[in-house]
C-alpha atoms as a PDB file:
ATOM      1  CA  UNK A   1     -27.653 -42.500 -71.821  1.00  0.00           C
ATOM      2  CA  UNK A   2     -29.948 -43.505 -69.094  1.00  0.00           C
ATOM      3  CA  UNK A   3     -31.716 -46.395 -69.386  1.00  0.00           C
ATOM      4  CA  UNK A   4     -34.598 -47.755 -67.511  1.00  0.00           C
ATOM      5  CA  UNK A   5     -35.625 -51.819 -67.305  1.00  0.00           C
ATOM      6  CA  UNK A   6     -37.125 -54.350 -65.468  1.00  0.00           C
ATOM      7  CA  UNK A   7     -34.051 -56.117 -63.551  1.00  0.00           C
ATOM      8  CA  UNK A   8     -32.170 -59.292 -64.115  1.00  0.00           C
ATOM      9  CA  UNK A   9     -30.620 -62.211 -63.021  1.00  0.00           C
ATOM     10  CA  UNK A  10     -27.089 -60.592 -63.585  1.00  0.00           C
ATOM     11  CA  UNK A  11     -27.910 -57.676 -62.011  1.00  0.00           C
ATOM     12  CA  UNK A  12     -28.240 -59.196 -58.778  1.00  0.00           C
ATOM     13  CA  UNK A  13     -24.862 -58.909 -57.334  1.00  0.00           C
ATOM     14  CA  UNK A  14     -25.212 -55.048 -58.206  1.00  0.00           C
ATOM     15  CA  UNK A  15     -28.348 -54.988 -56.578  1.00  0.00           C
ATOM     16  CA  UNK A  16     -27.227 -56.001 -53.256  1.00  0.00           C
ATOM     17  CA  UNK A  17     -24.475 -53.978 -53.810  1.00  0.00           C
ATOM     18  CA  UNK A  18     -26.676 -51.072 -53.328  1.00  0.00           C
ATOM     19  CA  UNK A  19     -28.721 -52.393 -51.010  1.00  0.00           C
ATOM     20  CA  UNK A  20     -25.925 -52.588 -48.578  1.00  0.00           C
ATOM     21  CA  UNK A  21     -24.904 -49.193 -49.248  1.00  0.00           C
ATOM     22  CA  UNK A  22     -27.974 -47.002 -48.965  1.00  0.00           C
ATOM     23  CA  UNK A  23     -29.618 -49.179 -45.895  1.00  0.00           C
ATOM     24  CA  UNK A  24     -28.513 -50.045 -42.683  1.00  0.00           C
ATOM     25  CA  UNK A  25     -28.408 -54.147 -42.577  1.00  0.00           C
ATOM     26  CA  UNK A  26     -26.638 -57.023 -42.296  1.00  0.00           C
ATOM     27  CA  UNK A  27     -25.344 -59.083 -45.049  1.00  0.00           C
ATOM     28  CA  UNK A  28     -27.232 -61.461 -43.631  1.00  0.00           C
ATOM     29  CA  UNK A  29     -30.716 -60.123 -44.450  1.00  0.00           C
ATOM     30  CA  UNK A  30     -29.644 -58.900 -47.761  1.00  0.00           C
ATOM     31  CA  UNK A  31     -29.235 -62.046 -48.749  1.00  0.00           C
ATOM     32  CA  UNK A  32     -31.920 -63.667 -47.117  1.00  0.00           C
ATOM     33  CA  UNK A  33     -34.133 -61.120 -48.790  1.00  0.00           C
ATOM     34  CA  UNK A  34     -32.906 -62.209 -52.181  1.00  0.00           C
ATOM     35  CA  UNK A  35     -32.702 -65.978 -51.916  1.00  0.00           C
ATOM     36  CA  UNK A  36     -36.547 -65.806 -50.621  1.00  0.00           C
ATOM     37  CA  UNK A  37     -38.148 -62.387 -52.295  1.00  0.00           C
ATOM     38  CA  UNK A  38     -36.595 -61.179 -55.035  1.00  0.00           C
ATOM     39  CA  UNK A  39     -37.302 -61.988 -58.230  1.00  0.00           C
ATOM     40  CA  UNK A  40     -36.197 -59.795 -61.430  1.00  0.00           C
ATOM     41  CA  UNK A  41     -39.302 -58.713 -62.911  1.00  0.00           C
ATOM     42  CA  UNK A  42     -40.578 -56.705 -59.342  1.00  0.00           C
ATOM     43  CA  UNK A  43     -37.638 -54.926 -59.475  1.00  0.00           C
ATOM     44  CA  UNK A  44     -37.226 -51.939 -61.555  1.00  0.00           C
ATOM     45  CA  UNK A  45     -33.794 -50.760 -62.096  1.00  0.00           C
ATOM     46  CA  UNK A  46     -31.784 -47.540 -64.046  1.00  0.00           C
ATOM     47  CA  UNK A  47     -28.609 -47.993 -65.796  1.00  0.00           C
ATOM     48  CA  UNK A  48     -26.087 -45.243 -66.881  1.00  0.00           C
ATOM     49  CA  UNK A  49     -23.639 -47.211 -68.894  1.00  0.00           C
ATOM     50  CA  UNK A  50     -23.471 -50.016 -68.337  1.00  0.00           C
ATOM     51  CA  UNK A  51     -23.427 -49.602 -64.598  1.00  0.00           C
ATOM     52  CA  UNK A  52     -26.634 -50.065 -62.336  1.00  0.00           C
ATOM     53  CA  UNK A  53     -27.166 -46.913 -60.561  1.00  0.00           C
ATOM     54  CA  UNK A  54     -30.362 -47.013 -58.948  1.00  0.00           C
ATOM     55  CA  UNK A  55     -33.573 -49.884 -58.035  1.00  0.00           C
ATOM     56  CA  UNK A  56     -36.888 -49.842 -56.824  1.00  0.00           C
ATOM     57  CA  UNK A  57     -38.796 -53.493 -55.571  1.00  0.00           C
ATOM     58  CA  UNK A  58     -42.650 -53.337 -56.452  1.00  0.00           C
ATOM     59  CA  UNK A  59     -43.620 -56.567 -54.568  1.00  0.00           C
ATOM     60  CA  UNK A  60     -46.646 -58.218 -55.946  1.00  0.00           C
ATOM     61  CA  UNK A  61     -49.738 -58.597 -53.530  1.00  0.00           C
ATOM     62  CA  UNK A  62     -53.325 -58.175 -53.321  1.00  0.00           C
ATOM     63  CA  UNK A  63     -55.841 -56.170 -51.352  1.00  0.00           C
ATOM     64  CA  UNK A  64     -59.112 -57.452 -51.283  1.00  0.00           C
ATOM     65  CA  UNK A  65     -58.527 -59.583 -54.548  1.00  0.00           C
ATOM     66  CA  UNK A  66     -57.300 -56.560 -56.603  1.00  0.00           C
ATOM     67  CA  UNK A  67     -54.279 -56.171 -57.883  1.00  0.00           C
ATOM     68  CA  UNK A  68     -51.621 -54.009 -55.662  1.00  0.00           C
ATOM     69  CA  UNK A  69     -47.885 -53.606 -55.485  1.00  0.00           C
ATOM     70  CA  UNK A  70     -45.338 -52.654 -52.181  1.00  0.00           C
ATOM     71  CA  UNK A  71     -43.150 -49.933 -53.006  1.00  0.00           C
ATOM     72  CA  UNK A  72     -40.061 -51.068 -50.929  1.00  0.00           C
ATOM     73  CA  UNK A  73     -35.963 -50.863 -50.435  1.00  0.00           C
ATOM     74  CA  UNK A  74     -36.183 -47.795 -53.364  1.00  0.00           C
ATOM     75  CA  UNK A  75     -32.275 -46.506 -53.589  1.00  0.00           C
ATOM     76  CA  UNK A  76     -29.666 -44.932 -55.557  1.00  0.00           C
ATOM     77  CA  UNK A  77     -25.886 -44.655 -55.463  1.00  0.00           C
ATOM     78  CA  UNK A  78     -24.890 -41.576 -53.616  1.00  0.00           C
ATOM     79  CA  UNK A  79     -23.115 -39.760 -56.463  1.00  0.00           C
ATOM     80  CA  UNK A  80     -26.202 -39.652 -58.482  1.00  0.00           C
ATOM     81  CA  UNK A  81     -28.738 -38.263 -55.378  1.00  0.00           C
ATOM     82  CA  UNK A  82     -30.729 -35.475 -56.193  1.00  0.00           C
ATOM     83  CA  UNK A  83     -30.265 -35.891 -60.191  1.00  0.00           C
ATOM     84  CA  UNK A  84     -34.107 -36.607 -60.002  1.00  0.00           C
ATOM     85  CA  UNK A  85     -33.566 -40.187 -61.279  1.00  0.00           C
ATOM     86  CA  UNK A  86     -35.702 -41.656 -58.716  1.00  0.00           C
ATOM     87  CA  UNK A  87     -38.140 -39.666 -59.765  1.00  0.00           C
ATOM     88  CA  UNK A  88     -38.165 -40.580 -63.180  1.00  0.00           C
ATOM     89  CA  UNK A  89     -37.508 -44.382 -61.533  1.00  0.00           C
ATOM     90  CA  UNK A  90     -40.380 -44.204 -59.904  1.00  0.00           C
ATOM     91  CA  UNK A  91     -42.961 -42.883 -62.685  1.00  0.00           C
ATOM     92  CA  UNK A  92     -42.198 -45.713 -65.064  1.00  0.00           C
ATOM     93  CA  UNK A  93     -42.515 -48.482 -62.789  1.00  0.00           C
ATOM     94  CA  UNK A  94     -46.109 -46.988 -61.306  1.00  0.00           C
ATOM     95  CA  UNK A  95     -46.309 -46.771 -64.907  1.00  0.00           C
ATOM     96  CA  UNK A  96     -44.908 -50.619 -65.955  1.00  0.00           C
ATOM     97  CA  UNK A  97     -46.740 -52.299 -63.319  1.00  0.00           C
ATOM     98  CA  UNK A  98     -49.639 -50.033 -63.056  1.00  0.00           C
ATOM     99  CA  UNK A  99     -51.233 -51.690 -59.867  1.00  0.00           C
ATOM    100  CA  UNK A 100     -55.127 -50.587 -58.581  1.00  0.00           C
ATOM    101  CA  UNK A 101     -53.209 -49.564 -55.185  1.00  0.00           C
ATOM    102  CA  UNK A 102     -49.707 -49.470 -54.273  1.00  0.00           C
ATOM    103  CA  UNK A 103     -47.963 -48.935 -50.867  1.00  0.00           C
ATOM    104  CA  UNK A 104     -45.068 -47.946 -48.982  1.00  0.00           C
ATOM    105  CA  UNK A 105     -44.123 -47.359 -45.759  1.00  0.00           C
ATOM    106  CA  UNK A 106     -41.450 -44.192 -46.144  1.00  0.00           C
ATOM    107  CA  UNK A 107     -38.204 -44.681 -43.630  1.00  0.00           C
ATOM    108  CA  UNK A 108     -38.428 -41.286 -42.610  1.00  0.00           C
ATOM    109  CA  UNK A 109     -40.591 -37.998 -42.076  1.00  0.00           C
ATOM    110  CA  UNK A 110     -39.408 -36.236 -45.082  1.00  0.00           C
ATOM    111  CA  UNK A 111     -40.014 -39.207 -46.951  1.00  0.00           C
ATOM    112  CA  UNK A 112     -43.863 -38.438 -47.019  1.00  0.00           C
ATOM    113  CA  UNK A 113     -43.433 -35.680 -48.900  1.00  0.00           C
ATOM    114  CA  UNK A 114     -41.428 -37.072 -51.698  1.00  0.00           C
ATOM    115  CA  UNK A 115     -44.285 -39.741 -52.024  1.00  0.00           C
ATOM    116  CA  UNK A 116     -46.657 -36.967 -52.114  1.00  0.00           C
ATOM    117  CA  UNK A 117     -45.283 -35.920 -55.306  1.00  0.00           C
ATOM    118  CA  UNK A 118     -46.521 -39.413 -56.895  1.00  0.00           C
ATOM    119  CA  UNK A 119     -50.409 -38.728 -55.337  1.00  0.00           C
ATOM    120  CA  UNK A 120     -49.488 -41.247 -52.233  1.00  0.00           C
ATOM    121  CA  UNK A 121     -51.747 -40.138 -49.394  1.00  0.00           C
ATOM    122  CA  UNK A 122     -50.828 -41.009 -45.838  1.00  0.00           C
ATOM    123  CA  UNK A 123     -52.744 -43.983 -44.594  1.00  0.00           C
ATOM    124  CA  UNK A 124     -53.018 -45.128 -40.278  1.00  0.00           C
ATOM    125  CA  UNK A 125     -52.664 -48.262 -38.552  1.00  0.00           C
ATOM    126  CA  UNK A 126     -54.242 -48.716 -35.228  1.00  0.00           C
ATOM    127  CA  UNK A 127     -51.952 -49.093 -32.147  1.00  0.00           C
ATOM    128  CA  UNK A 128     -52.804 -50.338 -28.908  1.00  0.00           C
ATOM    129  CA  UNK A 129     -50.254 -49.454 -26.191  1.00  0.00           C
ATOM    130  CA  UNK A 130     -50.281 -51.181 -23.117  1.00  0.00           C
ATOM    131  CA  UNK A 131     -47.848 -50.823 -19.649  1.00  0.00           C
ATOM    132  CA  UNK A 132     -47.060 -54.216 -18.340  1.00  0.00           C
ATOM    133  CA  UNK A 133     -49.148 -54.602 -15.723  1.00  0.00           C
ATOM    134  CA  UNK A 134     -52.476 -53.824 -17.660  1.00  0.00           C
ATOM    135  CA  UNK A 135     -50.999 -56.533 -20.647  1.00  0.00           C
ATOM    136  CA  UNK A 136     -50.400 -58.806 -17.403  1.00  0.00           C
ATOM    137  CA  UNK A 137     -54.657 -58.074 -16.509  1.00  0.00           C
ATOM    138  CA  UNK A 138     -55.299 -59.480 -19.888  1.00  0.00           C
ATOM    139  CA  UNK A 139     -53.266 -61.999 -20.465  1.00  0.00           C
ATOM    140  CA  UNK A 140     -53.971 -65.653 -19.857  1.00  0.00           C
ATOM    141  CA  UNK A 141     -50.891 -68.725 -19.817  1.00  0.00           C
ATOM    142  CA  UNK A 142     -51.726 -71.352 -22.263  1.00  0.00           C
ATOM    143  CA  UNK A 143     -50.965 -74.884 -21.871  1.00  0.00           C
ATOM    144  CA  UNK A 144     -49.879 -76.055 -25.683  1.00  0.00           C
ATOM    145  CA  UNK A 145     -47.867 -78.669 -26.184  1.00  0.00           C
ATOM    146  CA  UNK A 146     -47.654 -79.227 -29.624  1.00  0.00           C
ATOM    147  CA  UNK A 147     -47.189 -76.792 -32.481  1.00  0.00           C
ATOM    148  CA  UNK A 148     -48.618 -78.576 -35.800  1.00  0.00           C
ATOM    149  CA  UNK A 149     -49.960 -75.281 -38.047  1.00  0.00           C
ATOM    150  CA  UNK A 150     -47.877 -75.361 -41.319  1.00  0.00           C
ATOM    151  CA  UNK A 151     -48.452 -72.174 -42.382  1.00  0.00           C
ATOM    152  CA  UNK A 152     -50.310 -68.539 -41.150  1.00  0.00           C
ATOM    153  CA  UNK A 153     -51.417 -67.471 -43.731  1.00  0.00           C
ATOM    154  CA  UNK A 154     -54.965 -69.176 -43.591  1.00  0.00           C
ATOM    155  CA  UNK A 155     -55.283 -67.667 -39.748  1.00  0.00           C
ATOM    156  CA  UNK A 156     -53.856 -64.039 -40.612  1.00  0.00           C
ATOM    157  CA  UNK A 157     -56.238 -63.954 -43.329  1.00  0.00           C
ATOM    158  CA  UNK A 158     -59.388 -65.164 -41.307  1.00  0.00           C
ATOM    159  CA  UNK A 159     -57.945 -62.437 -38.592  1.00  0.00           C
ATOM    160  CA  UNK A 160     -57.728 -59.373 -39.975  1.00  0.00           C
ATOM    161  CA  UNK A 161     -60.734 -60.315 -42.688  1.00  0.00           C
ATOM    162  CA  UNK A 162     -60.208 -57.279 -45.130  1.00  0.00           C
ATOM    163  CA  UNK A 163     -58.641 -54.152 -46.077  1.00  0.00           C
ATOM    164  CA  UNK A 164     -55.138 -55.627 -45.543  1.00  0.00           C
ATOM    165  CA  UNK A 165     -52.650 -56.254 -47.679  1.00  0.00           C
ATOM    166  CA  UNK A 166     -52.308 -60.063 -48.227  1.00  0.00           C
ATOM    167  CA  UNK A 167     -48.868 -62.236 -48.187  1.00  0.00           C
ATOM    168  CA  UNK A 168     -48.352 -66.065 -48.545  1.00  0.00           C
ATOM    169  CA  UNK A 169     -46.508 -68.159 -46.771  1.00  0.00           C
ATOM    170  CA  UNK A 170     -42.803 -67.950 -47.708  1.00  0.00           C
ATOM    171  CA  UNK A 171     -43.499 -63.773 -47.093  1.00  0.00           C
ATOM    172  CA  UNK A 172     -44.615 -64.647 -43.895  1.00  0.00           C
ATOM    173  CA  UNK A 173     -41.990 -66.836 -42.972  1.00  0.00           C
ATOM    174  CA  UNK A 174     -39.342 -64.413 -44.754  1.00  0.00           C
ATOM    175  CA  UNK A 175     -40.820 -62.217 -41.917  1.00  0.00           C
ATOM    176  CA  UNK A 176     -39.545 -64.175 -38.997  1.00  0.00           C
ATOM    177  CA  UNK A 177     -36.576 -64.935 -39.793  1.00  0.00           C
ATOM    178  CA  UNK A 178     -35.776 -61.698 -41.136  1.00  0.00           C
ATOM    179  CA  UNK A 179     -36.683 -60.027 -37.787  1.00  0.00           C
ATOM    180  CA  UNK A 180     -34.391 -62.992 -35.852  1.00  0.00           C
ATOM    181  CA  UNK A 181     -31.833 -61.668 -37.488  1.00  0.00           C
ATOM    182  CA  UNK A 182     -32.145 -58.798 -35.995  1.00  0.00           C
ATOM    183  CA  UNK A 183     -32.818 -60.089 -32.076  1.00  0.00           C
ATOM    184  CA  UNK A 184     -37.152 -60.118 -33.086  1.00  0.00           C
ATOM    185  CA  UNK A 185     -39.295 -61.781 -30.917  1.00  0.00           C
ATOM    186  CA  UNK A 186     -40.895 -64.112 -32.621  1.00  0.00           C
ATOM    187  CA  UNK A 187     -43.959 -66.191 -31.025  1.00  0.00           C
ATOM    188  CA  UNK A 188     -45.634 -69.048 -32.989  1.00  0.00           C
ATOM    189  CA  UNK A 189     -48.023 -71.244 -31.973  1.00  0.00           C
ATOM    190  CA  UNK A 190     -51.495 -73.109 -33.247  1.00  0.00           C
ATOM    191  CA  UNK A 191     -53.744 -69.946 -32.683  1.00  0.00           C
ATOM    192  CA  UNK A 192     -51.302 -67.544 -34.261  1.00  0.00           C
ATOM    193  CA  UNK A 193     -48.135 -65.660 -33.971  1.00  0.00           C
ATOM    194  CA  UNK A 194     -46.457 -62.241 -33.266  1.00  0.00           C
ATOM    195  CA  UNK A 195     -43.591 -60.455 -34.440  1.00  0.00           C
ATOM    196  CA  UNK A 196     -42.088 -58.113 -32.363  1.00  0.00           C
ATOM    197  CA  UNK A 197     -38.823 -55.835 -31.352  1.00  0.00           C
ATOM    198  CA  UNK A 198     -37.606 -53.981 -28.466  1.00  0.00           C
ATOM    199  CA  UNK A 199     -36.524 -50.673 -28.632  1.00  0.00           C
ATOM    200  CA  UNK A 200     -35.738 -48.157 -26.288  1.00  0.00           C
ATOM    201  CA  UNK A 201     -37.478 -50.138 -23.741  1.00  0.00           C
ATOM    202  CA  UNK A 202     -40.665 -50.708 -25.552  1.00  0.00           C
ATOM    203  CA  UNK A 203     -42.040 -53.623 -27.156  1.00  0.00           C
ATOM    204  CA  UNK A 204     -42.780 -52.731 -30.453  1.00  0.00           C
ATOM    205  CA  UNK A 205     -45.061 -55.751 -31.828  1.00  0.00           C
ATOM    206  CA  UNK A 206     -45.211 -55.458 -35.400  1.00  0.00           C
ATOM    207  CA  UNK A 207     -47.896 -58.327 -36.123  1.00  0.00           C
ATOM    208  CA  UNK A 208     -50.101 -59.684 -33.026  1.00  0.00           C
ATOM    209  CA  UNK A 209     -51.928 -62.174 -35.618  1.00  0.00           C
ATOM    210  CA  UNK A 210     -54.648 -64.267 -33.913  1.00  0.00           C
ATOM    211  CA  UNK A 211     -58.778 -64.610 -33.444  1.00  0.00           C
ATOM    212  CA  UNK A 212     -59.587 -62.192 -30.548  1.00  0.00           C
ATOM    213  CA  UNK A 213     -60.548 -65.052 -28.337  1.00  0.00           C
ATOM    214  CA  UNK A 214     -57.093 -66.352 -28.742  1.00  0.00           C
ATOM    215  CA  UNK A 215     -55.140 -62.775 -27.313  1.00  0.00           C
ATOM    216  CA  UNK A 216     -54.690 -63.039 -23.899  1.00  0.00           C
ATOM    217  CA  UNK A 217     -53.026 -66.733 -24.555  1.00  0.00           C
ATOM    218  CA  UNK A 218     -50.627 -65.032 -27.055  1.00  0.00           C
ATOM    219  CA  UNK A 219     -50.164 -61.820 -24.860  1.00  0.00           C
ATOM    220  CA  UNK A 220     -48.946 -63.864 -22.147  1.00  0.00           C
ATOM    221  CA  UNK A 221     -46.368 -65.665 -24.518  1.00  0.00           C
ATOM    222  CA  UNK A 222     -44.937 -62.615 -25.562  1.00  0.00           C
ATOM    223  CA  UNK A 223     -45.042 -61.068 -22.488  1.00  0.00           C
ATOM    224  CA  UNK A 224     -42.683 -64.492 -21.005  1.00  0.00           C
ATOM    225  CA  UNK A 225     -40.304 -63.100 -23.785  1.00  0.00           C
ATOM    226  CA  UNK A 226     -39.718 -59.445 -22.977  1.00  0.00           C
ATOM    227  CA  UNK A 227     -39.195 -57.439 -19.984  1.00  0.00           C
ATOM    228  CA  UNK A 228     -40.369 -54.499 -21.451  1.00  0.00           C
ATOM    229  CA  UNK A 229     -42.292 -51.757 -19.186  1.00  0.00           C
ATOM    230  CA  UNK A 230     -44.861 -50.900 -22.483  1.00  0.00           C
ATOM    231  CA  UNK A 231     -46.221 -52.393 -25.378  1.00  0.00           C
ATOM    232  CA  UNK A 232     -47.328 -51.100 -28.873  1.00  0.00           C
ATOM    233  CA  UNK A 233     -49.158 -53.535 -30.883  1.00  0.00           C
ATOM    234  CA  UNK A 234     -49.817 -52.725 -34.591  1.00  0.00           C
ATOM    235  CA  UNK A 235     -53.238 -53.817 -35.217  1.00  0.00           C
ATOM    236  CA  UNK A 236     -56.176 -53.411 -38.080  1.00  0.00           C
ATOM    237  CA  UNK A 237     -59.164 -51.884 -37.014  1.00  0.00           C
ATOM    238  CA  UNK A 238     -60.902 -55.491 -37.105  1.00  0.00           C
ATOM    239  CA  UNK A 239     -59.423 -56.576 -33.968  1.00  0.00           C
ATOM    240  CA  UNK A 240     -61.482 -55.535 -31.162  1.00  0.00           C
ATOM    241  CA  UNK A 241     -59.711 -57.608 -28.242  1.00  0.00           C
ATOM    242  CA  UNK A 242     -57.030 -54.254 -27.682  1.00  0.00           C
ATOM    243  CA  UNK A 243     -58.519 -50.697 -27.298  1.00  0.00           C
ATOM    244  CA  UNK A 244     -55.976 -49.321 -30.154  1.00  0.00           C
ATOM    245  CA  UNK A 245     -56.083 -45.856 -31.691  1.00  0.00           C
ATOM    246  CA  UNK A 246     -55.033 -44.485 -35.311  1.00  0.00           C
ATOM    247  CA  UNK A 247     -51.146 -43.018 -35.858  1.00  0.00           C
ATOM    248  CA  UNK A 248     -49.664 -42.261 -38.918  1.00  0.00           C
ATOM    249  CA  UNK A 249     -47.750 -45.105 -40.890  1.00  0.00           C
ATOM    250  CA  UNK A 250     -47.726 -46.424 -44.424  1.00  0.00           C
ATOM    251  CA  UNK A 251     -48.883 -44.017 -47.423  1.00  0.00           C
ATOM    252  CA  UNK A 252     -51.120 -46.106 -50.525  1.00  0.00           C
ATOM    253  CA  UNK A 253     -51.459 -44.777 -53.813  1.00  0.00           C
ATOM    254  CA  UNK A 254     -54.807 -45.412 -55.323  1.00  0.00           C
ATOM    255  CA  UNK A 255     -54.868 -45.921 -59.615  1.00  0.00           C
ATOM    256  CA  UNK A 256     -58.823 -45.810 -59.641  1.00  0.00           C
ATOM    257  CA  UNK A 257     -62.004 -44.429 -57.597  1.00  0.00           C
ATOM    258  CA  UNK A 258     -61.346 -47.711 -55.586  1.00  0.00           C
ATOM    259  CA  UNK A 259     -60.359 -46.427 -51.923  1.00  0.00           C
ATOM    260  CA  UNK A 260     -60.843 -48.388 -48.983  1.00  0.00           C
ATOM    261  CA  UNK A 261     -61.825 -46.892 -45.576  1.00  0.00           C
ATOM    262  CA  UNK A 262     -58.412 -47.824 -44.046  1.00  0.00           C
ATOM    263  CA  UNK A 263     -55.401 -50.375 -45.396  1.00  0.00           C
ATOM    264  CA  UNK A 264     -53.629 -52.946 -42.764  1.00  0.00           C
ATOM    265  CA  UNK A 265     -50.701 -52.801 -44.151  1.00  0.00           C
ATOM    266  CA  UNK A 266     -48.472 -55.154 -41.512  1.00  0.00           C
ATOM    267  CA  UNK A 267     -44.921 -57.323 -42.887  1.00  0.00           C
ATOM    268  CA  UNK A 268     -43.755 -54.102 -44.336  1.00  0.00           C
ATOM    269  CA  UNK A 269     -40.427 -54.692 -43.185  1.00  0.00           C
ATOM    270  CA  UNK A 270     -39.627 -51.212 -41.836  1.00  0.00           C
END
């Protein structure tokens, strides 16, 4: 008989078990996402058994001081695919944790749809895409030559100012070390940071995270560590520094008549 639970410390070698065998990534990151992230009760599991057969991670965060969850790393052993456990998986933990919004970012196109099923609607992020020479118009070297800021939280927060989904500290340093495992660029400095990857010959900057006055300093760091012909920086609409347009990205899930405009939803480790 199937049965349906809130994970726990015992399941965790299960857990990243499965982790490594439905997602493409290193040990490495599977553990780092479990010594820093995980904790039992976001994690919503199925067993058939005895034997854990399927998870879903509802991480806890906030948008705009109410309560919301990210849907993330949802996966189930390859014998029991299209069973419709997930579905049931999913229901009770929307269910469980019953959060005002919850959202995902879905690894691929047909992924939308499934979520569609559970009344997710897509949601946008603004991009700005730049070649190199117009990012080399705007940007501006910066002598610093100290780095004191303990944490970014304070400065993302003040950046993007609302309608985004908030993490702390240890989620935003989870973030860059994460993404080094992986060859990120990561840029840090007292007015901010950025998080980015290269592929296929363009920068893909996944958080440029600083006050608008501040961009052309931190463009021009990033730009010392990439060679990349274009950039695409994921941005909220409350950064005016970077003409940036809408594209399709994350979908949110909304448990009330409570629907923001638009939802920032950067750190979504995709």
């Amino acid at each position: 008989m199937l049965e349906m639970r809130y994970a726990r410390e015992e399941d965790i070698n299960s857990l990243k078990e499965l982790y490594l065998a439905c997602f493409d990534e290193k040990p490495e990151a599977v553990e780092l996402f479990f010594e820093r992230i995980f904790k039992p009760e976001n994690c919503y599991v199925c067993i058939d058994g005895g034997e854990l057969i399927a998870m879903v991670h509802f991480l806890p965060t906030k948008l705009n001081g109410r309560d919301a969850r990210y849907l993330y790393a949802a996966a189930t052993k390859e014998e029991f695919r299209g069973t419709g456990i997930m579905d049931g998986l999913v229901k009770a933990a929307l269910s469980m944790y019953a959060p005002e919004v919850c959202v995902t970012l879905p690894a691929d196109e047909h992924l939308y749809n499934y979520y569609r099923r559970f009344k997710f609607k897509e949601m946008t992020v603004n991009v700005a895409t730049l070649g190199r020479e117009e990012a080399l118009s705007l940007a501006k070297p910066y002598d610093e030559q100290e780095n004191v800021v303990g944490g970014y939280c304070g400065i993302r927060n003040r950046v993007l100012k609302d309608n985004f989904l908030f993490w702390n500290n240890n989620h935003i340093d989870f973030a860059f070390d994460y993404y080094s495992l992986y060859g990120g660029i990561i840029i840090k400095n007292n007015y901010g940071y950025a998080i980015a990857v290269e592929e296929n010959g363009v920068c893909e900057v996944l958080e440029f995270i600083c006050a608008d006055e501040n961009s052309p300093y931190l463009l021009s760091d990033l730009l010392s560590q990439t060679d990349c012909e274009q950039l695409r920086l994921r941005l909220s609409p409350n950064q005016k520094f970077f003409d940036s347009k809408p594209e399709k990205f994350a979908m949110a899930r909304f448990a009330t008549r409570y629907e923001p405009d638009f939802i920032y939803s950067g750190l979504t480790l995709d």
